[in-house]
N, C-alpha and C. Protein backbone atom coordinates (compact mmCIF):
# COMPACT_ATOMS: atom_id res chain seq x y z
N UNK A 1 -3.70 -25.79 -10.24
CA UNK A 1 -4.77 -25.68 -9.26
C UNK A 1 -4.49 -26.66 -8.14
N UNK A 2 -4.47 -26.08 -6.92
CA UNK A 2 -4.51 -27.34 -5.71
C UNK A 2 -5.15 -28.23 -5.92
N UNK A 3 -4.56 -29.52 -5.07
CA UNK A 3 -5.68 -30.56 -5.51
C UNK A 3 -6.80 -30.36 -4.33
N UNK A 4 -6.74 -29.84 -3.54
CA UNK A 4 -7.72 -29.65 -2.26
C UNK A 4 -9.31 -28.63 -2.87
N UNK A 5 -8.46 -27.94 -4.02
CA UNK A 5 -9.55 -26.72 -4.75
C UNK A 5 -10.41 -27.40 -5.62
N UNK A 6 -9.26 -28.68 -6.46
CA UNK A 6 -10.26 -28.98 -7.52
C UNK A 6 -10.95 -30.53 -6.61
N UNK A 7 -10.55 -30.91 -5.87
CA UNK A 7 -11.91 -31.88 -5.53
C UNK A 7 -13.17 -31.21 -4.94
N UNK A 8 -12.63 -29.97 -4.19
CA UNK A 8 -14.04 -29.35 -3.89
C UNK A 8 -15.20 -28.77 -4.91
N UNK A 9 -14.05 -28.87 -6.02
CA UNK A 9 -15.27 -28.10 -6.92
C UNK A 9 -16.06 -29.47 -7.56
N UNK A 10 -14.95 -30.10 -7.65
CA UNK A 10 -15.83 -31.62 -7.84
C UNK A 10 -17.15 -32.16 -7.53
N UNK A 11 -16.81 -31.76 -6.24
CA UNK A 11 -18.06 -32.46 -5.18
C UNK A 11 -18.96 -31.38 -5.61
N UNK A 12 -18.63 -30.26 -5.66
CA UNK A 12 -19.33 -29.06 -5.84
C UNK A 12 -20.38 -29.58 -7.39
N UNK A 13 -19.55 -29.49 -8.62
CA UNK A 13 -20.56 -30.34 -9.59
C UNK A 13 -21.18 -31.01 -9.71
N UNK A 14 -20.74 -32.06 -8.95
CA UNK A 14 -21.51 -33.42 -8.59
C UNK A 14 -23.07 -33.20 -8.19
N UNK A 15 -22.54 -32.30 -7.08
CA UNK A 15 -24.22 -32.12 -5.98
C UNK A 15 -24.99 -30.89 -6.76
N UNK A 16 -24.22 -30.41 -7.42
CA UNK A 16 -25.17 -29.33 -8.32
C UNK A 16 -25.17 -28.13 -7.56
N UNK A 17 -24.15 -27.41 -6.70
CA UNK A 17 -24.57 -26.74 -5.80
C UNK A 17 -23.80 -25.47 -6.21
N UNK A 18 -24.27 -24.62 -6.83
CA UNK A 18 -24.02 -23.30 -7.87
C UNK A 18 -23.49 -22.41 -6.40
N UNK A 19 -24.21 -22.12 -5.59
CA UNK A 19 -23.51 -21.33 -4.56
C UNK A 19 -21.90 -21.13 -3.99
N UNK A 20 -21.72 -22.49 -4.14
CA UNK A 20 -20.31 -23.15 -3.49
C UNK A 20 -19.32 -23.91 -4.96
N UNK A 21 -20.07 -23.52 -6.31
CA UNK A 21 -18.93 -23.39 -7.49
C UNK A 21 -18.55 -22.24 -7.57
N UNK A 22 -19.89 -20.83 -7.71
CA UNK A 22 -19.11 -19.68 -7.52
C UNK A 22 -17.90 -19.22 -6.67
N UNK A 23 -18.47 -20.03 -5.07
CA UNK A 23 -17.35 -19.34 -4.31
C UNK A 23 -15.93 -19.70 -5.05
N UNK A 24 -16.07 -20.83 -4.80
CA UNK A 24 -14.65 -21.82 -5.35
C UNK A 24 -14.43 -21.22 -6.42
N UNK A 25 -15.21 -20.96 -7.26
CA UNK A 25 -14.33 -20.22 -8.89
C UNK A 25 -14.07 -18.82 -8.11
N UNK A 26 -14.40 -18.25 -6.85
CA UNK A 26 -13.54 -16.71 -6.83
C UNK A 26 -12.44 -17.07 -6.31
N UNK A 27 -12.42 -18.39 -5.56
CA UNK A 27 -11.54 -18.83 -4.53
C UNK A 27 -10.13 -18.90 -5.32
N UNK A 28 -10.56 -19.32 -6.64
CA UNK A 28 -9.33 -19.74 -7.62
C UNK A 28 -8.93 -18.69 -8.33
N UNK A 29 -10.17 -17.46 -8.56
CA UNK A 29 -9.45 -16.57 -8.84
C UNK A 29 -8.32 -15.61 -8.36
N UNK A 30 -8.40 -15.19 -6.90
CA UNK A 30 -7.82 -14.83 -5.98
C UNK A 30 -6.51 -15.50 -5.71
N UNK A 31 -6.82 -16.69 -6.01
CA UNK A 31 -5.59 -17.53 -6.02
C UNK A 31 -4.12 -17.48 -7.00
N UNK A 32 -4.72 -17.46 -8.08
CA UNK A 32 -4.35 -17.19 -9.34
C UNK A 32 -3.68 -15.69 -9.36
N UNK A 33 -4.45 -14.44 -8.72
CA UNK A 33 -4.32 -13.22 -8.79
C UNK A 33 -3.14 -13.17 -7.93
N UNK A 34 -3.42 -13.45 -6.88
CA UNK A 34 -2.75 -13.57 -5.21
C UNK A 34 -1.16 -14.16 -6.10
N UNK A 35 -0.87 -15.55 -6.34
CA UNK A 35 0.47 -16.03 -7.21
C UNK A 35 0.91 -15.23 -8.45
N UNK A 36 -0.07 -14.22 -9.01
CA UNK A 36 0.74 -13.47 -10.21
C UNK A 36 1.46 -12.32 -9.47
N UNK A 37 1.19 -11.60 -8.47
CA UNK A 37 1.51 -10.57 -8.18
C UNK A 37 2.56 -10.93 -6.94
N UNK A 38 2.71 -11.93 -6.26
CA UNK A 38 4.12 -12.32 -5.49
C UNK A 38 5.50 -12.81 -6.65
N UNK A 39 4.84 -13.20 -7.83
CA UNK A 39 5.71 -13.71 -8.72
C UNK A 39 6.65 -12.40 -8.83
N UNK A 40 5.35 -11.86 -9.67
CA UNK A 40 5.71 -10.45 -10.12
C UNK A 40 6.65 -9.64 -9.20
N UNK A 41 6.39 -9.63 -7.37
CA UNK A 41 7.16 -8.56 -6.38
C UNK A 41 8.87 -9.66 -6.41
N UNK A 42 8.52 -10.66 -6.34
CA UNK A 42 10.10 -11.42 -6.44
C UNK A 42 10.35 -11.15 -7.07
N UNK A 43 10.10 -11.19 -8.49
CA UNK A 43 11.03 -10.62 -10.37
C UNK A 43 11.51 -8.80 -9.74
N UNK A 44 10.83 -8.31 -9.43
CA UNK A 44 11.50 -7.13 -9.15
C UNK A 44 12.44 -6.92 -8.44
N UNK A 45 12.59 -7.59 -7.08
CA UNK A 45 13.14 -7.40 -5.69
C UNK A 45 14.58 -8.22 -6.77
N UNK A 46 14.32 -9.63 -7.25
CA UNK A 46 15.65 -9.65 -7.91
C UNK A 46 16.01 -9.31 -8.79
N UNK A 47 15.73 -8.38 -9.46
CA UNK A 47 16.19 -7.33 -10.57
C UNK A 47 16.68 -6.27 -9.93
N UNK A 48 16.17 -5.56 -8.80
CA UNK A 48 16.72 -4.57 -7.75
C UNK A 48 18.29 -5.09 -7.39
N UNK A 49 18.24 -6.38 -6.99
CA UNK A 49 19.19 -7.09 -5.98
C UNK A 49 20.47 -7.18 -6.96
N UNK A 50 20.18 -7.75 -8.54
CA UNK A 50 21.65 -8.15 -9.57
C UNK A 50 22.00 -7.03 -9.99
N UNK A 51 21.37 -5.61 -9.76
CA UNK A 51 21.85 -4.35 -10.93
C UNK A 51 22.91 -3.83 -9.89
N UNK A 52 23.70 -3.06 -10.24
CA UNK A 52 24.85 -2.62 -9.97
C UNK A 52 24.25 -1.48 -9.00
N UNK A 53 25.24 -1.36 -7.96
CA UNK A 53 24.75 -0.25 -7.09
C UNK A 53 24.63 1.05 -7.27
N UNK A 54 23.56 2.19 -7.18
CA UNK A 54 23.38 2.66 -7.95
C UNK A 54 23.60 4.18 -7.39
N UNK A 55 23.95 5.26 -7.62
CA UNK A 55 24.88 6.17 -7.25
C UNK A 55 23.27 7.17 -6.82
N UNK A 56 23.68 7.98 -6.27
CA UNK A 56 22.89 9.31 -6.13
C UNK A 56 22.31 10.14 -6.82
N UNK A 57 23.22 10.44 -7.96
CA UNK A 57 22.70 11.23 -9.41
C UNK A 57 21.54 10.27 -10.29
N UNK A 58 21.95 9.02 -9.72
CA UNK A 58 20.65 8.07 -10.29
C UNK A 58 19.26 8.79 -10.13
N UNK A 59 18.43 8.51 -11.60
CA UNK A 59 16.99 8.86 -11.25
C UNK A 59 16.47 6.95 -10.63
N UNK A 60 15.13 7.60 -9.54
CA UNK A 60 14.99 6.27 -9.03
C UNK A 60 13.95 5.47 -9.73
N UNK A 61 13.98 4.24 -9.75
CA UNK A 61 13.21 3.32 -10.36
C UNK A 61 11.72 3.45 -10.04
N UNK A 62 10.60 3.22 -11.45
CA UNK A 62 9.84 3.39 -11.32
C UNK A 62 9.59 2.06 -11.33
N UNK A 63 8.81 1.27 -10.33
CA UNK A 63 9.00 -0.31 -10.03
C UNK A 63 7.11 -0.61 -11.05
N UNK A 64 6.16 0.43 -11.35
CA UNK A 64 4.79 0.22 -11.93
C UNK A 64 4.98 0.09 -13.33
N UNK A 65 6.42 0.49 -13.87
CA UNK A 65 6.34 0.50 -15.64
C UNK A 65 7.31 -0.87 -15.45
N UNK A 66 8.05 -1.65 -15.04
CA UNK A 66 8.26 -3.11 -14.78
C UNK A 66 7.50 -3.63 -15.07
């Protein structure tokens, strides 16, 4: 977790202010979501990039069952 995310939520507990923990807990979710799925498009793009070049008669990759 950034440290910029978790002092806000800090302050956020502190003052008791439920409005602005929710945001911050979607903030982190998105965050979280947002870093699994760039992980995920790099693991592919270099799995695309090390496999051997791949001829015409090839059937093409289905990149959603990855």
């Amino acid at each position: 977790m950034p440290e910029w995310l978790c002092n806000q939520l800090m302050r956020a507990f502190l003052t008791k202010n439920v409005r602005k923990i929710k945001l911050l807990g979607d903030c982190w979710y998105f965050y979280r979501t947002q870093g699994m799925n760039q992980e995920r498009h790099s693991e592919v793009a270099i799995k695309k990039t090390d496999s051997p070049q791949r001829r015409s008669t090839d059937k093409p990759i289905d990149i959603t069952q990855v």
